[in-house]
N, C-alpha and C. Protein backbone atom coordinates (compact mmCIF):
# COMPACT_ATOMS: atom_id res chain seq x y z
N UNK A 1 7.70 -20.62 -34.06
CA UNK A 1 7.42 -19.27 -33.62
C UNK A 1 8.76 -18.55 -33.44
N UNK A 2 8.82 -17.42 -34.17
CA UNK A 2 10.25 -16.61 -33.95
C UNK A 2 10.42 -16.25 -32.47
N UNK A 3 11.46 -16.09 -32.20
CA UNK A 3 11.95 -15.95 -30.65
C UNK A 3 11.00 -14.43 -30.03
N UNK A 4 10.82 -13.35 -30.49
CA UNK A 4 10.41 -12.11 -30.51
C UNK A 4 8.67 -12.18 -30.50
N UNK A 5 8.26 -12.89 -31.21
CA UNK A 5 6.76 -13.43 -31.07
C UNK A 5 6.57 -14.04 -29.88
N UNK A 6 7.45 -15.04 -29.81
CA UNK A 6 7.16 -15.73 -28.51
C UNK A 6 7.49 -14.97 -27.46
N UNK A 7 8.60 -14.17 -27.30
CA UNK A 7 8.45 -13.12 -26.21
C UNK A 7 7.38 -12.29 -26.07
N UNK A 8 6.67 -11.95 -26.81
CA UNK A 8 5.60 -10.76 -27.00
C UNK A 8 3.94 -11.73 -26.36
N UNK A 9 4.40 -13.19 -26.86
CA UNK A 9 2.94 -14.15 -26.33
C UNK A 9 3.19 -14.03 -24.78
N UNK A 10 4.35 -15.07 -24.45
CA UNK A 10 4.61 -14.57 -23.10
C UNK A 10 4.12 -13.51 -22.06
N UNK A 11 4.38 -12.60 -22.95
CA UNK A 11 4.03 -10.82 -22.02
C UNK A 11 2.81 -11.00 -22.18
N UNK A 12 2.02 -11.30 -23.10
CA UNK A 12 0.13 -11.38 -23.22
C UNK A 12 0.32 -12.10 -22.02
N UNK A 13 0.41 -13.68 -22.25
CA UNK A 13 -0.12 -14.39 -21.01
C UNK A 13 0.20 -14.04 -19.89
N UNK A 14 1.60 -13.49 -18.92
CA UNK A 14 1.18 -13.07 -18.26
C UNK A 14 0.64 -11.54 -17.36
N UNK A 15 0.55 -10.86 -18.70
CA UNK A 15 -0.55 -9.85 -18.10
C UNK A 15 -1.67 -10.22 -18.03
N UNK A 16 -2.64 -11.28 -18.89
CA UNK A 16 -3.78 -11.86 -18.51
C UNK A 16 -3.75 -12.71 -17.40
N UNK A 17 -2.70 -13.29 -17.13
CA UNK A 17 -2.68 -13.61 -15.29
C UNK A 17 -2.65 -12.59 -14.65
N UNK A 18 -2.36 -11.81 -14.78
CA UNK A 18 -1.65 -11.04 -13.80
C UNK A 18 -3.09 -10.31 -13.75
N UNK A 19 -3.66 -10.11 -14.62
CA UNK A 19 -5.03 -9.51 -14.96
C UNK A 19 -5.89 -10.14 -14.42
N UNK A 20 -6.08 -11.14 -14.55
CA UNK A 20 -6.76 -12.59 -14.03
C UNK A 20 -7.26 -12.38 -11.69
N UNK A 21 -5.58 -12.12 -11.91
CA UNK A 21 -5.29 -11.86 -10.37
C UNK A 21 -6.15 -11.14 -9.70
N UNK A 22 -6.12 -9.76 -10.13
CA UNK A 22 -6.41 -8.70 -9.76
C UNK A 22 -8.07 -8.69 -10.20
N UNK A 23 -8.69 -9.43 -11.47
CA UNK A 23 -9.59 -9.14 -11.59
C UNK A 23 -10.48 -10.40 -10.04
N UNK A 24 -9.80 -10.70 -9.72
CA UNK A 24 -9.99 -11.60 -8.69
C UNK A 24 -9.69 -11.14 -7.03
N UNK A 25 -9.23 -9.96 -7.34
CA UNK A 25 -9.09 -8.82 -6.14
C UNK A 25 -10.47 -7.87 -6.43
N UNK A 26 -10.68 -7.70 -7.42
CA UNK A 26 -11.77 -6.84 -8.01
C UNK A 26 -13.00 -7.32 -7.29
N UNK A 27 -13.69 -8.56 -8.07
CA UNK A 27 -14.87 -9.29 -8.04
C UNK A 27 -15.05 -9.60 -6.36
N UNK A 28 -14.23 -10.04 -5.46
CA UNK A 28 -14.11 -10.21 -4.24
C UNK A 28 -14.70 -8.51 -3.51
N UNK A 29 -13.78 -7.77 -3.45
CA UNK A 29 -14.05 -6.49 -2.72
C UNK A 29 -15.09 -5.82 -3.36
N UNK A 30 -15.58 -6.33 -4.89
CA UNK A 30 -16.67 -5.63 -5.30
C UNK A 30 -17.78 -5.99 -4.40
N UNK A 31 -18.21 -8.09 -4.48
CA UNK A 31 -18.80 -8.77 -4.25
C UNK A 31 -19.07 -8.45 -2.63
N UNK A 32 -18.36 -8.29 -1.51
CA UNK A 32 -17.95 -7.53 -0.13
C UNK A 32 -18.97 -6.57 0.07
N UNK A 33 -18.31 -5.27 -0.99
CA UNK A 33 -19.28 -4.00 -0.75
C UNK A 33 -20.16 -3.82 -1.45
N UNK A 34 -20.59 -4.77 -2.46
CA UNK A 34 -22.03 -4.32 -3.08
C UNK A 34 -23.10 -5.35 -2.20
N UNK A 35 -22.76 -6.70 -1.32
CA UNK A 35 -23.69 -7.36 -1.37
C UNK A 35 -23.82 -7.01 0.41
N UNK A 36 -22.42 -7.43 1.04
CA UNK A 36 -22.17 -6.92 2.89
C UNK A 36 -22.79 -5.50 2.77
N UNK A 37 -21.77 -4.67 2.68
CA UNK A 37 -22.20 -3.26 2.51
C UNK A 37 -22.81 -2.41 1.93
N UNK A 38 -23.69 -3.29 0.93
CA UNK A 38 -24.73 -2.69 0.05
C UNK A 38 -24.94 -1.42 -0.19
N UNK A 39 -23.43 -1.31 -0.80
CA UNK A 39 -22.95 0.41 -1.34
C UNK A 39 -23.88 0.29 -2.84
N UNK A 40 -23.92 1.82 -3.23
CA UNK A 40 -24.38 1.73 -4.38
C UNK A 40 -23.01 1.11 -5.34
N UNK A 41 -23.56 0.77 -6.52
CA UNK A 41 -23.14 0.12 -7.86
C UNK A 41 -21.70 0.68 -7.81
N UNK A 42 -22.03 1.99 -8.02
CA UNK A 42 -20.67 2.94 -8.56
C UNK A 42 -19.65 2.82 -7.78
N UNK A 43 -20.17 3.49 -6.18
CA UNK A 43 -19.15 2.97 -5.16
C UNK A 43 -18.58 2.05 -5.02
N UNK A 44 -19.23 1.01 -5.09
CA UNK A 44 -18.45 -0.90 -4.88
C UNK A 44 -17.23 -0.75 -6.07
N UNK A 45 -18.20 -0.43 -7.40
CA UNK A 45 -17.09 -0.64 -8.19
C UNK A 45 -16.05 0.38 -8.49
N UNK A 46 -15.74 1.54 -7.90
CA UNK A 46 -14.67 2.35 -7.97
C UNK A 46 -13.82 2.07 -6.97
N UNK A 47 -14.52 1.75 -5.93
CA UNK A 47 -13.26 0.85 -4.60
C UNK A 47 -13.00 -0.03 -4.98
N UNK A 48 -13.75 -0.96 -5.70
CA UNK A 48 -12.55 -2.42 -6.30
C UNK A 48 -11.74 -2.05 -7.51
N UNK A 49 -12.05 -1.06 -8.33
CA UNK A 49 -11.12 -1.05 -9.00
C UNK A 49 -9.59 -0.86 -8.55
N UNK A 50 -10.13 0.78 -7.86
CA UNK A 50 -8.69 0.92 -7.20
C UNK A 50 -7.85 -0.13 -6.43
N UNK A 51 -8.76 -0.81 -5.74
CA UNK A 51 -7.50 -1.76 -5.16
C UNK A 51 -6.67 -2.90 -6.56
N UNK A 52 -7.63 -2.98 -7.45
CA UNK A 52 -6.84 -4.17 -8.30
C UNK A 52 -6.01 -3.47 -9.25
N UNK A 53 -6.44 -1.96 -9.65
CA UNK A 53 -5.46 -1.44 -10.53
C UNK A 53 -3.78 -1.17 -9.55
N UNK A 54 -3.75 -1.30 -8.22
CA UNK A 54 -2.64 -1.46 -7.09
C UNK A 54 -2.20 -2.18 -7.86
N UNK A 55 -2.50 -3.57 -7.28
CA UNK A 55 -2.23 -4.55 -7.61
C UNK A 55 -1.59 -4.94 -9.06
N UNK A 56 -2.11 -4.97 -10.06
CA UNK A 56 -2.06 -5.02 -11.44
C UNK A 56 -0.36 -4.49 -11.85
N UNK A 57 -0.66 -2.90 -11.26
CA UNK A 57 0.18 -2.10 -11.38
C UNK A 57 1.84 -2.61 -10.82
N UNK A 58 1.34 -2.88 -10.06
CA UNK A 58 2.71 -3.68 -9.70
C UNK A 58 3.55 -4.29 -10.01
N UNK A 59 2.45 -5.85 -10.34
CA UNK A 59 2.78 -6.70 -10.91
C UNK A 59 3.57 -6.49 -12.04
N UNK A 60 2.50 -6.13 -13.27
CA UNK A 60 2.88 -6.04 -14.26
C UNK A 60 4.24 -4.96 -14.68
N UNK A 61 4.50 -3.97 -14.32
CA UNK A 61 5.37 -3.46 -14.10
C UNK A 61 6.80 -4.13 -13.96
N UNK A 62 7.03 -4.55 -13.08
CA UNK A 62 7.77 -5.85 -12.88
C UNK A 62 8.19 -7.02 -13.42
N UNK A 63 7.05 -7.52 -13.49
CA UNK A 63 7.26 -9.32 -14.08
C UNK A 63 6.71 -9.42 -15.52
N UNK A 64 5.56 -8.19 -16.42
CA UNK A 64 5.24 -8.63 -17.30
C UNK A 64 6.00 -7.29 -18.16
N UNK A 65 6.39 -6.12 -17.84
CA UNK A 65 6.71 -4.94 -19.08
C UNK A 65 8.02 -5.49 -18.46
N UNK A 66 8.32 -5.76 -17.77
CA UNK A 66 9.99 -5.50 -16.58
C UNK A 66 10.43 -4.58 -17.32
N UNK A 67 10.36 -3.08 -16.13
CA UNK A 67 10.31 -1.77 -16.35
C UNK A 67 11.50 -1.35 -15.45
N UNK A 68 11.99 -0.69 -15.82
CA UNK A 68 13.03 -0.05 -15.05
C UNK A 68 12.33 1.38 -14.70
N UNK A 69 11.70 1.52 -15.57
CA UNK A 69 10.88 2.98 -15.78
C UNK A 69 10.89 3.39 -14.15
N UNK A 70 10.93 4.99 -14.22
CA UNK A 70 10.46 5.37 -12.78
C UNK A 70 8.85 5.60 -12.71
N UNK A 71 9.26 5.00 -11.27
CA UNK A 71 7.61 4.60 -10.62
C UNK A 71 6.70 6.02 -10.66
N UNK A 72 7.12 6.75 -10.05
CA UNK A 72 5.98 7.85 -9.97
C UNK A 72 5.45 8.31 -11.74
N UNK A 73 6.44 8.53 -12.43
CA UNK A 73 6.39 9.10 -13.65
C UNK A 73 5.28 7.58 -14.42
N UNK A 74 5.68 6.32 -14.20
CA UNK A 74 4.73 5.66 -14.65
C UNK A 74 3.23 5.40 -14.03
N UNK A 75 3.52 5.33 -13.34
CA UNK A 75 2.31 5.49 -12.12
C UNK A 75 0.85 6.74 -12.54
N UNK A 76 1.19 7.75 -12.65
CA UNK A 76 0.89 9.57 -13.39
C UNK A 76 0.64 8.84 -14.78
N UNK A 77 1.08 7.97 -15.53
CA UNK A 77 0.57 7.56 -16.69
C UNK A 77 -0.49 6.94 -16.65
N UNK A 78 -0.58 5.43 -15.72
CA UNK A 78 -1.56 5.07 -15.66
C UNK A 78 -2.60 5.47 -14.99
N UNK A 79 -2.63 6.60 -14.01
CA UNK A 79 -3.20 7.38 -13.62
C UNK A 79 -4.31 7.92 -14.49
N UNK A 80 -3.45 8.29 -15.78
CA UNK A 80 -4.04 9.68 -16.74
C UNK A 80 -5.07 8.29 -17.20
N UNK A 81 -4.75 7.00 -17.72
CA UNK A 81 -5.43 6.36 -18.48
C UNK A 81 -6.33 6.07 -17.85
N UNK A 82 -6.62 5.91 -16.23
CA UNK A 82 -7.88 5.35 -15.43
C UNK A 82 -8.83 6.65 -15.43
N UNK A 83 -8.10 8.17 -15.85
CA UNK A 83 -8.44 9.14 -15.35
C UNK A 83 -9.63 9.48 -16.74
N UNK A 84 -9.61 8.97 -17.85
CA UNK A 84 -10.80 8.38 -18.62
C UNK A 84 -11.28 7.13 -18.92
N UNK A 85 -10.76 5.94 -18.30
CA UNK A 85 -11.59 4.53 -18.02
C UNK A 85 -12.95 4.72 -16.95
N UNK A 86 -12.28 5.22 -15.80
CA UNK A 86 -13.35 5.15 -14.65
C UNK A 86 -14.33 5.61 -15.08
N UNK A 87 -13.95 7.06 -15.39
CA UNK A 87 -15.70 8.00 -15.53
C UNK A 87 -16.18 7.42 -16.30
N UNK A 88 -15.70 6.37 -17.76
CA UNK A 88 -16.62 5.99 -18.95
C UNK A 88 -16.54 4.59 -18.15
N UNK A 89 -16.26 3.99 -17.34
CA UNK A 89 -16.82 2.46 -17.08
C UNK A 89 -17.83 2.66 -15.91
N UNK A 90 -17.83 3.71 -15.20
CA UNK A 90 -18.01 4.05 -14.03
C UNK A 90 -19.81 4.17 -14.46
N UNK A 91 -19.94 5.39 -15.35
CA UNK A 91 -21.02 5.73 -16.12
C UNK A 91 -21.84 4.50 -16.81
N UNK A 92 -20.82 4.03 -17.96
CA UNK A 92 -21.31 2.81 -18.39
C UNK A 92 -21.82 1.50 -17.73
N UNK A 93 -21.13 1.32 -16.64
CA UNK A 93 -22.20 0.39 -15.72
C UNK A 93 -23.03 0.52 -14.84
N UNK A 94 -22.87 1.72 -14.61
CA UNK A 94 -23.89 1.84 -13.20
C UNK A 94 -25.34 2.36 -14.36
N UNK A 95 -25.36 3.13 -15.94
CA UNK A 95 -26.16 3.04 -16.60
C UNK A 95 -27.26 1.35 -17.11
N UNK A 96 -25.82 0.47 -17.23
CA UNK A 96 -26.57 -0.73 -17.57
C UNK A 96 -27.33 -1.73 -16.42
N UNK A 97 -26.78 -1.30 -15.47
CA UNK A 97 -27.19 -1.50 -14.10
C UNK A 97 -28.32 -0.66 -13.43
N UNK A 98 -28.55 0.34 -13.25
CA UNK A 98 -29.96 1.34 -13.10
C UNK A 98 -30.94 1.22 -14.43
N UNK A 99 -30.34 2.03 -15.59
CA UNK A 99 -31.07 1.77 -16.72
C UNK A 99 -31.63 0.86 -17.11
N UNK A 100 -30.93 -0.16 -17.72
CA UNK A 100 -31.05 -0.98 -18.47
C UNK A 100 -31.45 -2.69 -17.87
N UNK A 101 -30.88 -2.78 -16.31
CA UNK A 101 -31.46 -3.65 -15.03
C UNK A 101 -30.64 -4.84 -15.79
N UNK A 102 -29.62 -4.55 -15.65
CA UNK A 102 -28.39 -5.43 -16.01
C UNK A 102 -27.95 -6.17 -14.95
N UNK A 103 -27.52 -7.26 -14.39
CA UNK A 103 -27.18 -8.13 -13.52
C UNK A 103 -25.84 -6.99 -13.70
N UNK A 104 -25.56 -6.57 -11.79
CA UNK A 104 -24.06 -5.74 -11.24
C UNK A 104 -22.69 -6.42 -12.01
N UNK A 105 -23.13 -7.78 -11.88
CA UNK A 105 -21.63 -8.68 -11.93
C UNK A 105 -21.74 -8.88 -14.14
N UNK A 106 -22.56 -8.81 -14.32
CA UNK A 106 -22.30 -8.64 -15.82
C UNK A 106 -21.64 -7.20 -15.99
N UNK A 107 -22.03 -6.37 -15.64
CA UNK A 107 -21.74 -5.29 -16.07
C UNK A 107 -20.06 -4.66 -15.68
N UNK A 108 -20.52 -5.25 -14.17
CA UNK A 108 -18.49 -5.78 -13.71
C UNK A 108 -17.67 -6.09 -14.72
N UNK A 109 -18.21 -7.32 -15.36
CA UNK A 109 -17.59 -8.19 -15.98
C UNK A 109 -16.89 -7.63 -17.95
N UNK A 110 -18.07 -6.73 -18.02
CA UNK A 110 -17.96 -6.30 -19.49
C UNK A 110 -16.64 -5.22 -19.09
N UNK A 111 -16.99 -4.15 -17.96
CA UNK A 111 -15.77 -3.03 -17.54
C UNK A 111 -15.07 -4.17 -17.89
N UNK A 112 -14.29 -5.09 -16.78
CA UNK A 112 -12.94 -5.85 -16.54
C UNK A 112 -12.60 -6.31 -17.66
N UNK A 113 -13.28 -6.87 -18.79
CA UNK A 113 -12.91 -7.09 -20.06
C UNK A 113 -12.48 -6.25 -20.84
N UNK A 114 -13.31 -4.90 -21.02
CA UNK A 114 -12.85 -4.29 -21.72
C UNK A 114 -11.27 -3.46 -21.18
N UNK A 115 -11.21 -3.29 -19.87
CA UNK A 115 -10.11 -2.59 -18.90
C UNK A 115 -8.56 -3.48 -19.55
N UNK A 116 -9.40 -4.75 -19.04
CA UNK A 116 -8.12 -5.95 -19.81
C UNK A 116 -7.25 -5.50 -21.01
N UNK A 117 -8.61 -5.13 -22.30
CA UNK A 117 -7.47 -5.00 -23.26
C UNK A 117 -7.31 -3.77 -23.60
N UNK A 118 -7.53 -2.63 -23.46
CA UNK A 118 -7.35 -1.28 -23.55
C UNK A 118 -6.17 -0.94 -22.35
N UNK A 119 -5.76 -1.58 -21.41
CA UNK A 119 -4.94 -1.34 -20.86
C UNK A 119 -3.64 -1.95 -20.76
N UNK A 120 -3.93 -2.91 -21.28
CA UNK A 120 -2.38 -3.89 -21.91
C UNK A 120 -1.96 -2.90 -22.99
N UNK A 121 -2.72 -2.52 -24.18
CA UNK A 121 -2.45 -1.76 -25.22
C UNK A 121 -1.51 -0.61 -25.00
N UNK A 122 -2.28 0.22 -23.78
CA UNK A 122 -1.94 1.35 -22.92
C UNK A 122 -0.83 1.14 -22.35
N UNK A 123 -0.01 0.21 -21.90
CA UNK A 123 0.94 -0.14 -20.56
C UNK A 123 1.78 -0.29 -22.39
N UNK A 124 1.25 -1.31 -22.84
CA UNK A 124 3.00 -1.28 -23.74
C UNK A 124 3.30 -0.33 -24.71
N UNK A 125 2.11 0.24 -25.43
CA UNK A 125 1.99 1.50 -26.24
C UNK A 125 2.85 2.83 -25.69
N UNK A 126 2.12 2.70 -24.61
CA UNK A 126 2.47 4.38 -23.95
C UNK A 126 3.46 4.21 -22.81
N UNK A 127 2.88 3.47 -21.71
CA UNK A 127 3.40 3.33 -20.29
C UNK A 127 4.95 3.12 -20.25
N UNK A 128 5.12 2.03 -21.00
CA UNK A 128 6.40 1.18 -20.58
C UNK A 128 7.00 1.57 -22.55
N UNK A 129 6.73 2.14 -23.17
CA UNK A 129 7.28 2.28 -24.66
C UNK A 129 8.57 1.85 -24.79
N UNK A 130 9.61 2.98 -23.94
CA UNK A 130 10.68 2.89 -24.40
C UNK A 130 11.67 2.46 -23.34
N UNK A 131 10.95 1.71 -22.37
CA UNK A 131 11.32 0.83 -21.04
C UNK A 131 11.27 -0.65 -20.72
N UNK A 132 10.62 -0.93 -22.31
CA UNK A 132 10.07 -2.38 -21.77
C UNK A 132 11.37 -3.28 -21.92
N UNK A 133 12.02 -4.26 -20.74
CA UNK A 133 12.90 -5.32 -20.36
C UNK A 133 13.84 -4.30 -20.22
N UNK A 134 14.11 -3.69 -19.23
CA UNK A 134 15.21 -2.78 -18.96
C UNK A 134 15.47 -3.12 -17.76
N UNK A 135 14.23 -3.53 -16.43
CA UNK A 135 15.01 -4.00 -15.15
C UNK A 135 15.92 -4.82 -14.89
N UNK A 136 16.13 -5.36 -13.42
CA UNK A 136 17.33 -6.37 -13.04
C UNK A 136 16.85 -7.49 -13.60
N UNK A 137 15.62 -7.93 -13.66
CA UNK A 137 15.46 -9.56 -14.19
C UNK A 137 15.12 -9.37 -15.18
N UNK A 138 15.22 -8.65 -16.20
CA UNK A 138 15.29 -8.62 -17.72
C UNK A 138 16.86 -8.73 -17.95
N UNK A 139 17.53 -8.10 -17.67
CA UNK A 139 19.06 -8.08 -17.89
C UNK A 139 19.66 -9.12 -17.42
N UNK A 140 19.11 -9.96 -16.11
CA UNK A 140 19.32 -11.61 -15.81
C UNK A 140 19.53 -12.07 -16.63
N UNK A 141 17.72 -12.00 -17.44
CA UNK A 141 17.14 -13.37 -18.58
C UNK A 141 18.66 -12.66 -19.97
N UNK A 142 18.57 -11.87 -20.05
CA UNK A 142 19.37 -11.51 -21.17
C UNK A 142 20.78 -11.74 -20.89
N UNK A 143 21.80 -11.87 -19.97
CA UNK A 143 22.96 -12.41 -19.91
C UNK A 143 22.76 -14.08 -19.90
N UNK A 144 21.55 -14.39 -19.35
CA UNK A 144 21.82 -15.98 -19.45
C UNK A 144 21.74 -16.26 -20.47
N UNK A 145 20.78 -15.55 -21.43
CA UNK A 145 20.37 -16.15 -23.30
C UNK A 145 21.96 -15.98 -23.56
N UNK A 146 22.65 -14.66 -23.31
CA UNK A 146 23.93 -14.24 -23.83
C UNK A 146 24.82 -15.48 -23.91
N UNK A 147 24.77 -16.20 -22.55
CA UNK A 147 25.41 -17.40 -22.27
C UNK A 147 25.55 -18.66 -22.38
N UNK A 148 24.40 -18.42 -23.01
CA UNK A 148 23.75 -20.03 -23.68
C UNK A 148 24.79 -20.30 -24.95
């Protein structure tokens, strides 16, 4: 595997941890307020999102684009991208869920999948484009390769 591939697998795997994480912040605070607090569908799942897209956001930022990028200006990006995920996952499950009498946690489950890869796409496409390995521990890993 060329060195550049394997950097690029790397960044998959761990945004799918990192994804993994959060979708595990998700399913928890969903699981909380749809079953404890027996909010409707939509509600549960727009409060768990937000807390795991926190989360996510962070992370990945950091440890999987390692962004130097400024925070607010990236932040307003992924903003814009949740700012047509939600209403179409938001819609789309609470439809397959009322409508269609879809088990909550399937329909959870199809959003978080699809969120997964439309937003990795999104974070390195758009978010992090012309930022990606620019922080302090990108420039680490890159003087130590230097030094090898």
């Amino acid at each position: 595997m060329h060195k550049s591939d394997r950097k690029e697998f790397y960044r998959t795997a761990k945004f799918v941890m990192f994804s993994i994480s959060a979708g595990v912040i998700e399913i928890v605070s969903f699981t909380l307020l749809n079953e404890i607090a027996r909010l409707p569908y939509w509600t549960s799942y727009l409060i768990a999102l937000i807390l795991s897209v926190l989360w996510n956001f962070t992370l990945n930022r950091r440890y999987t684009f390692k962004s130097a990028a400024n925070v607010p200006i990236a932040m307003l990006k992924v903003f814009g991208y949740y700012c047509v995920f939600t209403p179409l996952s938001t819609y789309v499950g609470n439809y397959l869920v009322v409508a269609l009498l879809w088990n909550e946690y399937a329909a959870t489950g199809l959003n978080m999948a699809c969120n997964l890869v439309t937003e990795f796409l999104f974070d390195k496409h758009v978010v992090y484009r012309n930022t990606l390995d620019t922080n302090e521990i990108a420039q680490r890993e890159q003087h130590h390769t230097e030094a090898e």
